[in-house]
C-alpha atoms as a PDB file:
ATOM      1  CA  UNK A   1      47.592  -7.184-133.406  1.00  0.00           C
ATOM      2  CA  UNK A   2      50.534  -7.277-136.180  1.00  0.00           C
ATOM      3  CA  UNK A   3      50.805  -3.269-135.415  1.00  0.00           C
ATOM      4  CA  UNK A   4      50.688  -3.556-131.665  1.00  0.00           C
ATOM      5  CA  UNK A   5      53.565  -5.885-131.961  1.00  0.00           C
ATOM      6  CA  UNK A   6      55.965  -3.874-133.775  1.00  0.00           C
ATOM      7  CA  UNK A   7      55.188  -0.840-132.235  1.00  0.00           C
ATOM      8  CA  UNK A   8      56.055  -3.040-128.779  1.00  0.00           C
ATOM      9  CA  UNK A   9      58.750  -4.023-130.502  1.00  0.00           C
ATOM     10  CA  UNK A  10      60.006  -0.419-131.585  1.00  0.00           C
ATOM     11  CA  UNK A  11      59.523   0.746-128.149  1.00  0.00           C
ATOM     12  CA  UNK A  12      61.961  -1.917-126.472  1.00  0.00           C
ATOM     13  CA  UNK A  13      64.254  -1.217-129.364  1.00  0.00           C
ATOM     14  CA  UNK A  14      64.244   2.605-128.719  1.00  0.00           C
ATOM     15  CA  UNK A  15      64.760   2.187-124.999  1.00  0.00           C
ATOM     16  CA  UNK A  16      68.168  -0.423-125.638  1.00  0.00           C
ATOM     17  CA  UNK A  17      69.067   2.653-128.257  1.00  0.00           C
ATOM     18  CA  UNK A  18      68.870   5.110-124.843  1.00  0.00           C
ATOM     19  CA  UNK A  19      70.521   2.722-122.229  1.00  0.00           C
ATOM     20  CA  UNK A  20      73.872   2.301-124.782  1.00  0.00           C
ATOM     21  CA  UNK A  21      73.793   6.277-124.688  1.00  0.00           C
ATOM     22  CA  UNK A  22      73.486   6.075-120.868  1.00  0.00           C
ATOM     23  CA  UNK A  23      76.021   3.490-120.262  1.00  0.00           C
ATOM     24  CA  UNK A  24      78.340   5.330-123.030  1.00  0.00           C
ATOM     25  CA  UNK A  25      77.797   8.720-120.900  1.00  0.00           C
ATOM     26  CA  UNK A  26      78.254   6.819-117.749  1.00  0.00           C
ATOM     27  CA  UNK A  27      81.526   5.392-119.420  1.00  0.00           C
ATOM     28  CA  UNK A  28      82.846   8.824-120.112  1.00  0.00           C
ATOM     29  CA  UNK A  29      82.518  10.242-116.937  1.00  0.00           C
ATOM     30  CA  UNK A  30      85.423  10.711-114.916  1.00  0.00           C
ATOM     31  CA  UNK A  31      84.635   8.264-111.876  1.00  0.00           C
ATOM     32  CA  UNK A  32      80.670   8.418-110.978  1.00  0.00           C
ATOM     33  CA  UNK A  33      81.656   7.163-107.698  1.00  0.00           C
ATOM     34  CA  UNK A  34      82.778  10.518-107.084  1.00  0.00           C
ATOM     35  CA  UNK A  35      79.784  12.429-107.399  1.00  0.00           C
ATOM     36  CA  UNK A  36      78.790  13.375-103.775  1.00  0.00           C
ATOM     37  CA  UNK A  37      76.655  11.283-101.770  1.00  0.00           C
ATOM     38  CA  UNK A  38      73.328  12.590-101.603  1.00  0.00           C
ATOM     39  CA  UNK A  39      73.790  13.242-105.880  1.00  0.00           C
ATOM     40  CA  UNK A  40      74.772   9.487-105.901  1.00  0.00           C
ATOM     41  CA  UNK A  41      71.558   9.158-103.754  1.00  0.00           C
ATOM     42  CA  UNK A  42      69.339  11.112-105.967  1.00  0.00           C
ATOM     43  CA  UNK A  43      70.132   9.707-109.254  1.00  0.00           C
ATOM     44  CA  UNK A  44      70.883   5.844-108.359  1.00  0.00           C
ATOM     45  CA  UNK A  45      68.310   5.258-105.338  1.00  0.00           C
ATOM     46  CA  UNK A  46      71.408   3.490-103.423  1.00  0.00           C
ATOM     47  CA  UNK A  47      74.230   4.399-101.069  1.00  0.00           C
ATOM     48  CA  UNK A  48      77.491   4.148-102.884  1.00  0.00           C
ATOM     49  CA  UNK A  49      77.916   1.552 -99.894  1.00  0.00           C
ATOM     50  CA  UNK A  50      75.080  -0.133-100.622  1.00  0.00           C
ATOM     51  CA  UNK A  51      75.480  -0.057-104.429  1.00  0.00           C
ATOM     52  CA  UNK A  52      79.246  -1.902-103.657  1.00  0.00           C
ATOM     53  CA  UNK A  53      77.766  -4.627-102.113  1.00  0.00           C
ATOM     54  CA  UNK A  54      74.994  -5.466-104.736  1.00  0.00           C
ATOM     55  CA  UNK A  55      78.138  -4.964-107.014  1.00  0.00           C
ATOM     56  CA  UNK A  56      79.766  -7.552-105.541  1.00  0.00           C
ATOM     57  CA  UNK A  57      76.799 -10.034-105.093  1.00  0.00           C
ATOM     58  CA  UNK A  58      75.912 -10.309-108.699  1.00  0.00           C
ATOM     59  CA  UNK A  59      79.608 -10.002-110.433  1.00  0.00           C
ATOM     60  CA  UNK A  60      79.536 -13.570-110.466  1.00  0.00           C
ATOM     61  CA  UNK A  61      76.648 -14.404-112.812  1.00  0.00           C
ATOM     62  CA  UNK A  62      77.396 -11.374-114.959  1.00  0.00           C
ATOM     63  CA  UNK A  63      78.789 -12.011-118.718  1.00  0.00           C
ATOM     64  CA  UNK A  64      82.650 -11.236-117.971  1.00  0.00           C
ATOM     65  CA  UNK A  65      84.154  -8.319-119.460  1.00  0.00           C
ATOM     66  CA  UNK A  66      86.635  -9.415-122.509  1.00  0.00           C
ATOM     67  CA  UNK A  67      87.003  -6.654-124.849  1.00  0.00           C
ATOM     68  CA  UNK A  68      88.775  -3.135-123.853  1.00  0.00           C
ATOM     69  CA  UNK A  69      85.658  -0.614-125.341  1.00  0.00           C
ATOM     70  CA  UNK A  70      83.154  -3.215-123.177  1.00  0.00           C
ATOM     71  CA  UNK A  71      80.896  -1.475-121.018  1.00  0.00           C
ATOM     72  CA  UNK A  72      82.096  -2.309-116.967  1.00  0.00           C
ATOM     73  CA  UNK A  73      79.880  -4.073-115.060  1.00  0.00           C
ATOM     74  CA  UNK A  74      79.781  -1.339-112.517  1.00  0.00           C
ATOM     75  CA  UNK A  75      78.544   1.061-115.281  1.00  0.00           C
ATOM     76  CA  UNK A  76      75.625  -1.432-116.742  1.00  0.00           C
ATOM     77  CA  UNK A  77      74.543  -1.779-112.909  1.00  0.00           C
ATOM     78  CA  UNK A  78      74.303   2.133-112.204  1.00  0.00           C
ATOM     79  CA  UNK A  79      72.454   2.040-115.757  1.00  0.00           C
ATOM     80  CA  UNK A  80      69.994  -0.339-114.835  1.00  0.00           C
ATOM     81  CA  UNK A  81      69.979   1.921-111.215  1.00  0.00           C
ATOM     82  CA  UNK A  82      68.853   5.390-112.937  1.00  0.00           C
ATOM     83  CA  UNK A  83      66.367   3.857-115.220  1.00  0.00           C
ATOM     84  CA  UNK A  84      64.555   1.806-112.026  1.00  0.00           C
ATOM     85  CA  UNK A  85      64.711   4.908-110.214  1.00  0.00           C
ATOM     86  CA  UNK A  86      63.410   7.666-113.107  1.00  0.00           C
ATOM     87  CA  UNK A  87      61.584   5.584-115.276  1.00  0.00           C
ATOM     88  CA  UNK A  88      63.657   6.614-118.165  1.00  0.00           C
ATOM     89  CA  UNK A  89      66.987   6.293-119.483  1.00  0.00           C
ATOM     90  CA  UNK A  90      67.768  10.135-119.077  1.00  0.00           C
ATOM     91  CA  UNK A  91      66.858  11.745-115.371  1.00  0.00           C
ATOM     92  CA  UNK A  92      63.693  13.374-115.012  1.00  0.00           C
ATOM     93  CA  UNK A  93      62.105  15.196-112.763  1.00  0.00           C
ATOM     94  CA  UNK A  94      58.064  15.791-111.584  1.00  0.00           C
ATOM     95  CA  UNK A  95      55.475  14.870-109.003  1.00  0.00           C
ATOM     96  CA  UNK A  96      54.010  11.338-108.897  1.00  0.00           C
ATOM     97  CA  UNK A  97      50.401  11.112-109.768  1.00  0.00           C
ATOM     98  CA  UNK A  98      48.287   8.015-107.378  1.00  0.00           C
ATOM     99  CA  UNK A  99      45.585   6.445-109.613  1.00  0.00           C
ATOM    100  CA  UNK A 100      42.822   4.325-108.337  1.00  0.00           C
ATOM    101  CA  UNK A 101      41.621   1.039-110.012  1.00  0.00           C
ATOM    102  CA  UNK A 102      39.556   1.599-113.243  1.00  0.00           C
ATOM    103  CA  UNK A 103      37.753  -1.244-112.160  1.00  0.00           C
ATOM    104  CA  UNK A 104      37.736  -4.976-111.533  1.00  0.00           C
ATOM    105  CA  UNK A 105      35.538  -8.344-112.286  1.00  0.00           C
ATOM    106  CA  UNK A 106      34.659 -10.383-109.504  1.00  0.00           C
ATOM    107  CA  UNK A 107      36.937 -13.571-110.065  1.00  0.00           C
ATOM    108  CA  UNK A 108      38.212 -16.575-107.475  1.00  0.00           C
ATOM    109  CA  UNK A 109      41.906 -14.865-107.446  1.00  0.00           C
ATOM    110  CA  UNK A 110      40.561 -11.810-106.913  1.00  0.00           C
ATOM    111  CA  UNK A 111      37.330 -10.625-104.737  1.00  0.00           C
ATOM    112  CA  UNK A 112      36.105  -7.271-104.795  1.00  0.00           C
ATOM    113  CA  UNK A 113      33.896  -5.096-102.326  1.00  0.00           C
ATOM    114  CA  UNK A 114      30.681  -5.277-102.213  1.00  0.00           C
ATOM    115  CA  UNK A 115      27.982  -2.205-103.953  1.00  0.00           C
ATOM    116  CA  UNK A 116      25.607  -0.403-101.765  1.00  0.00           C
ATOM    117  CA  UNK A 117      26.455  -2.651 -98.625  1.00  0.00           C
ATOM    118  CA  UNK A 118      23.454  -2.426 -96.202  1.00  0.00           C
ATOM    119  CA  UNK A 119      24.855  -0.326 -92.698  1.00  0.00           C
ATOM    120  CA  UNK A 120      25.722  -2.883 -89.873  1.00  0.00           C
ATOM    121  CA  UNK A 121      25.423  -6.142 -92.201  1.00  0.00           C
ATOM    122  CA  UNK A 122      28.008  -9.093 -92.981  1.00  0.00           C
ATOM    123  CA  UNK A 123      28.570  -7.446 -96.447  1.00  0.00           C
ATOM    124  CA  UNK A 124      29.822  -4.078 -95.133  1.00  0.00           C
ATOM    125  CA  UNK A 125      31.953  -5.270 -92.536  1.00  0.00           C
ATOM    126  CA  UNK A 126      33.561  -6.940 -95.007  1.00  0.00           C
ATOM    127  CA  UNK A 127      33.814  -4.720 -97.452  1.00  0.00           C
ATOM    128  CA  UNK A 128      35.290  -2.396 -94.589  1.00  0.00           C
ATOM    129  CA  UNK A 129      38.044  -5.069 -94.333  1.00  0.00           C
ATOM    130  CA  UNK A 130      38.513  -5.289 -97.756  1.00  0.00           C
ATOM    131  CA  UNK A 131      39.008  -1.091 -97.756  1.00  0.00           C
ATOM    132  CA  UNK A 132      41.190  -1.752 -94.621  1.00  0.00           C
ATOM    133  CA  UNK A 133      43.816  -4.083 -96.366  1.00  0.00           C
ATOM    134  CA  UNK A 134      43.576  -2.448 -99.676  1.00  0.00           C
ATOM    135  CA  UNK A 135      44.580   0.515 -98.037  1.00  0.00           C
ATOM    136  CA  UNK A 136      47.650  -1.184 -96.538  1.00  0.00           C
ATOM    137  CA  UNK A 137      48.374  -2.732-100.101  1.00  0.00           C
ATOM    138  CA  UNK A 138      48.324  -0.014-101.948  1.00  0.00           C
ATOM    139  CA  UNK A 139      50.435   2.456 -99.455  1.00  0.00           C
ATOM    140  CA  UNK A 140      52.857  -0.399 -99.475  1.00  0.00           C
ATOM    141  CA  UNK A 141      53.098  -0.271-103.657  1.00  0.00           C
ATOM    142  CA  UNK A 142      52.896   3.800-103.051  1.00  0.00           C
ATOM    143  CA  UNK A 143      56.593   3.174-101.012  1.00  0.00           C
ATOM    144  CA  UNK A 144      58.171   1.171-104.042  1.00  0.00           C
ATOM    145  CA  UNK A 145      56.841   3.597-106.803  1.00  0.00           C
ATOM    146  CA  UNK A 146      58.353   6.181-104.485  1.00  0.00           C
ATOM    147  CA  UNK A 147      62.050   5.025-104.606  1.00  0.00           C
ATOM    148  CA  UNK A 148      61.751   3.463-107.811  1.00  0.00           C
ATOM    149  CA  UNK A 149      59.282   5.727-110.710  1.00  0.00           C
ATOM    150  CA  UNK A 150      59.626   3.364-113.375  1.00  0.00           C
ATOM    151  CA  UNK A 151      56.727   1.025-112.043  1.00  0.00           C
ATOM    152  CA  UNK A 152      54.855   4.796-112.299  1.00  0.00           C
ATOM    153  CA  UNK A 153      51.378   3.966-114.296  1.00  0.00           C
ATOM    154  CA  UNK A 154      52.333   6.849-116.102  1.00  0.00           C
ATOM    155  CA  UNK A 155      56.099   5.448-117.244  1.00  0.00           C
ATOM    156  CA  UNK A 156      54.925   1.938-118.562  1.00  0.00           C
ATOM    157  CA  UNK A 157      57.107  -0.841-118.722  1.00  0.00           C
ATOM    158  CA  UNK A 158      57.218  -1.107-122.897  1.00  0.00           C
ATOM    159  CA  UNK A 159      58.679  -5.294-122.423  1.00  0.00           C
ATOM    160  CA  UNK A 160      57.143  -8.880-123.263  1.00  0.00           C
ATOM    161  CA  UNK A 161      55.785  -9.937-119.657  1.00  0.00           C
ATOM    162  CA  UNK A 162      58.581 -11.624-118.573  1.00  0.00           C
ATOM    163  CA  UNK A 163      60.444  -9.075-118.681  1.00  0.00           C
ATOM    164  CA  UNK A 164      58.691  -6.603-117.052  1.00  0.00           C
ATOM    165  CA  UNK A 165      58.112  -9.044-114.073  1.00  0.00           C
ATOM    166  CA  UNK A 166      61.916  -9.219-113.546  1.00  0.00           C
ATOM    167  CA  UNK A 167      62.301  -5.518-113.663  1.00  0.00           C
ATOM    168  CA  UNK A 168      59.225  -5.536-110.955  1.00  0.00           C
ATOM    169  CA  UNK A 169      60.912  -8.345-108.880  1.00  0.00           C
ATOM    170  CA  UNK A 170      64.496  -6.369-108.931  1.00  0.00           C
ATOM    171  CA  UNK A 171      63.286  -3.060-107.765  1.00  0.00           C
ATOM    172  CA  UNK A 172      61.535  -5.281-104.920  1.00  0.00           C
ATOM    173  CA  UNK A 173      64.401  -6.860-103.741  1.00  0.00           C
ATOM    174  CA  UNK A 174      66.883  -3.645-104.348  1.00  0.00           C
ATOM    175  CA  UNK A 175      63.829  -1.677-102.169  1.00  0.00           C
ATOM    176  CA  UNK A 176      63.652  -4.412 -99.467  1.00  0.00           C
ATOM    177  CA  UNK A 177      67.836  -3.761 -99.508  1.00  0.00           C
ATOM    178  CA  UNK A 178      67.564  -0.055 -98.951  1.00  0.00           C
ATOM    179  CA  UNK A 179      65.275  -0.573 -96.430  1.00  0.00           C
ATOM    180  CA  UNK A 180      67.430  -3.222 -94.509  1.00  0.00           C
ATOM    181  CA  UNK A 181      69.851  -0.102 -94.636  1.00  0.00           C
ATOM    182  CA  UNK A 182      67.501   2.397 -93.434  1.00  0.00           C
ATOM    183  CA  UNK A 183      67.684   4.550 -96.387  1.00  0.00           C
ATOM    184  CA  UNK A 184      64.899   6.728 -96.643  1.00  0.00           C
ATOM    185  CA  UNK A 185      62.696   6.672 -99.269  1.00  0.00           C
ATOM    186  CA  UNK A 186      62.164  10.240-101.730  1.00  0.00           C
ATOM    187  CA  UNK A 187      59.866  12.466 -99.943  1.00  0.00           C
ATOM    188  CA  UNK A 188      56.846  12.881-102.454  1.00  0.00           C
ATOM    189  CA  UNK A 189      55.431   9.836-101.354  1.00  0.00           C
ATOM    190  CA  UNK A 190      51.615   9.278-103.152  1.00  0.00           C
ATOM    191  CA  UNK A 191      49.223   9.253-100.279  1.00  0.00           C
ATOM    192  CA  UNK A 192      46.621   6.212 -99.798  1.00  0.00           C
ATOM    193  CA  UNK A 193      43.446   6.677 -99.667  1.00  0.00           C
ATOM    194  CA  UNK A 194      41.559   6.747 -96.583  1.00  0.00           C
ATOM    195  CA  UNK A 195      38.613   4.186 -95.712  1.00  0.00           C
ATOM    196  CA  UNK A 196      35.713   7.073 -96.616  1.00  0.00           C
ATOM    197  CA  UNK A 197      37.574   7.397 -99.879  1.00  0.00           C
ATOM    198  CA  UNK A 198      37.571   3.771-100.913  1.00  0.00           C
ATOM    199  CA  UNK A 199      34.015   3.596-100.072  1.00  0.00           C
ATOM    200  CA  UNK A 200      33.148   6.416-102.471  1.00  0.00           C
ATOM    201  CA  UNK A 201      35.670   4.704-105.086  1.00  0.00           C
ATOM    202  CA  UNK A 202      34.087   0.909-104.692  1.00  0.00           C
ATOM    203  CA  UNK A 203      32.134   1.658-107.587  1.00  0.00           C
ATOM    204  CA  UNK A 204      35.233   1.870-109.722  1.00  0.00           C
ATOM    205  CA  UNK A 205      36.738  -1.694-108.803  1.00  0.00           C
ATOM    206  CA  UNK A 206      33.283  -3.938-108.690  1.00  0.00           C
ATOM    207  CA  UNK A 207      31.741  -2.439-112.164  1.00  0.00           C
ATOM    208  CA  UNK A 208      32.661  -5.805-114.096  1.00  0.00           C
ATOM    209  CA  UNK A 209      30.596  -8.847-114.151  1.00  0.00           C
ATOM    210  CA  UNK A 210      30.875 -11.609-111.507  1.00  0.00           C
ATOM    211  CA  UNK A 211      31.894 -15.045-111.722  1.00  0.00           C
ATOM    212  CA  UNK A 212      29.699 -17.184-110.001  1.00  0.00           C
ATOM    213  CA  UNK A 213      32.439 -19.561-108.529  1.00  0.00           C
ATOM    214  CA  UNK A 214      33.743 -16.654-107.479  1.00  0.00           C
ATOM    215  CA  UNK A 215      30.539 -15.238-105.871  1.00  0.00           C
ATOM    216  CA  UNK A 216      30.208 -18.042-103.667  1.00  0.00           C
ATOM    217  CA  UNK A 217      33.775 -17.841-102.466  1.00  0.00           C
ATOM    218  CA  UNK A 218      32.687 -14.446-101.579  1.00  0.00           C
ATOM    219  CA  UNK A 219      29.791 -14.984 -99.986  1.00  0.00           C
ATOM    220  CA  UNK A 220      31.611 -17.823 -98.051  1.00  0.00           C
ATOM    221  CA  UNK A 221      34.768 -15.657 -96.549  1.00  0.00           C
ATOM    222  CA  UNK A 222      31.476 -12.654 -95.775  1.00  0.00           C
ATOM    223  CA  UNK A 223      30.136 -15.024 -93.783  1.00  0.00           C
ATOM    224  CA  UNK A 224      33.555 -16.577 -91.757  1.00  0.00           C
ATOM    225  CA  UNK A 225      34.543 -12.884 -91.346  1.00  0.00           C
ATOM    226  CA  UNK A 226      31.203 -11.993 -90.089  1.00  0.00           C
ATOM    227  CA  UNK A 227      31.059 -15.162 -87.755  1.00  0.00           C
ATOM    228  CA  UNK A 228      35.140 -14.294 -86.567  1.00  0.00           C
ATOM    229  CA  UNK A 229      34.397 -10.562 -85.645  1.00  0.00           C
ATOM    230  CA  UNK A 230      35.174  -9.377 -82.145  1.00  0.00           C
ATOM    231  CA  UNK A 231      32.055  -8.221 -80.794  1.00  0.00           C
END
């Protein structure tokens, strides 16, 4: 446990080492509002447009600038930019890689398809739901690993929990901004699954053991889903 912790530790510590290099790189450029657009685009995820206006939204709750060598606030935002969008403090390049779930327990905040589902029954149709909206769920998490590659399985997010949920929650909103824009997102976008291919991977997210509460709750939304069909 002790080792796990300072090697968490060591990790955060080496990636604050790489974002002063960043910011002190980004600091000696000339102007990187002068790189052309689409480069802007490429290595920051946002318009220069677009990055302006989050500029301006969260100057006001940023630390003010006193000393002359301090880092600008536009500079620690285009920082925090390139790592969301790479995954790493220095760019990178390469294909994503989609993994399916290693597998799940059956728990009340979480219900899982259903094994060997008999053809026509309550349990596949449900389980066919299940495949339908995990589908949609997981395309939609596909998107934002697309635009921003540090929520990559791959990358890893080496921060107590807290943290990593507020670098989670900023890529959302910064996503949910490009999209209000209609800025496309990068091109080698993971592909989903289809249906046929979650039913040959149910194995891999209902291998744990059940909770009984939890069974029942299943059995219980089987049965309303069943009942609710369209004929």
């Amino acid at each position: 446990m002790a080792r796990a912790f300072l090697l968490a530790e060591a990790e955060e510590e080496r990636q604050a080492a790489e974002l002063n290099i960043l910011r002190r790189r980004l600091r000696d450029m000339s102007n990187p509002m002068e790189l052309p657009e689409d480069e802007f685009v490429g290595q920051f995820r946002l318009t220069k447009h677009i990055f302006a206006m989050v500029l301006t939204e969260i100057t006001p709750i940023l630390p003010p600038v006193e000393r002359v060598t301090a880092v600008r606030n536009e500079l620690k935002l285009l920082a925090a930019l390139s790592f969301y969008a790479h995954g790493s403090y220095q760019k990178t390049a390469g294909a994503s890689h989609w993994h399916w779930d290693s597998g799940y327990a059956l728990r009340p905040w979480m219900l899982t398809p259903i094994l060997n589902a008999a053809v026509g029954s309550p349990e596949e149709h449900y389980t066919d739901m299940h495949c339908h909206v995990r589908n949609t769920v997981e395309r939609c998490i596909g998107v934002l690993k697309a635009r921003w590659r540090c929520l990559l399985a791959h990358r890893v997010l080496h921060y107590e929990p807290t943290k990593a949920a507020k670098i989670v929650n900023a890529c959302c909103v910064l996503h949910n901004i490009a999209n209000a824009h209609n800025l496309p997102v990068p091109d080698d976008l993971p592909a989903a699954g289809d249906i046929r291919q979650q039913h040959n991977n149910i194995g891999n997210v209902a291998n744990g053991a059940a909770d009984a509460d939890a069974g029942r709750m299943r059995a219980n939304l089987v049965q309303r889903l069943w009942i609710s069909r369209n004929p």
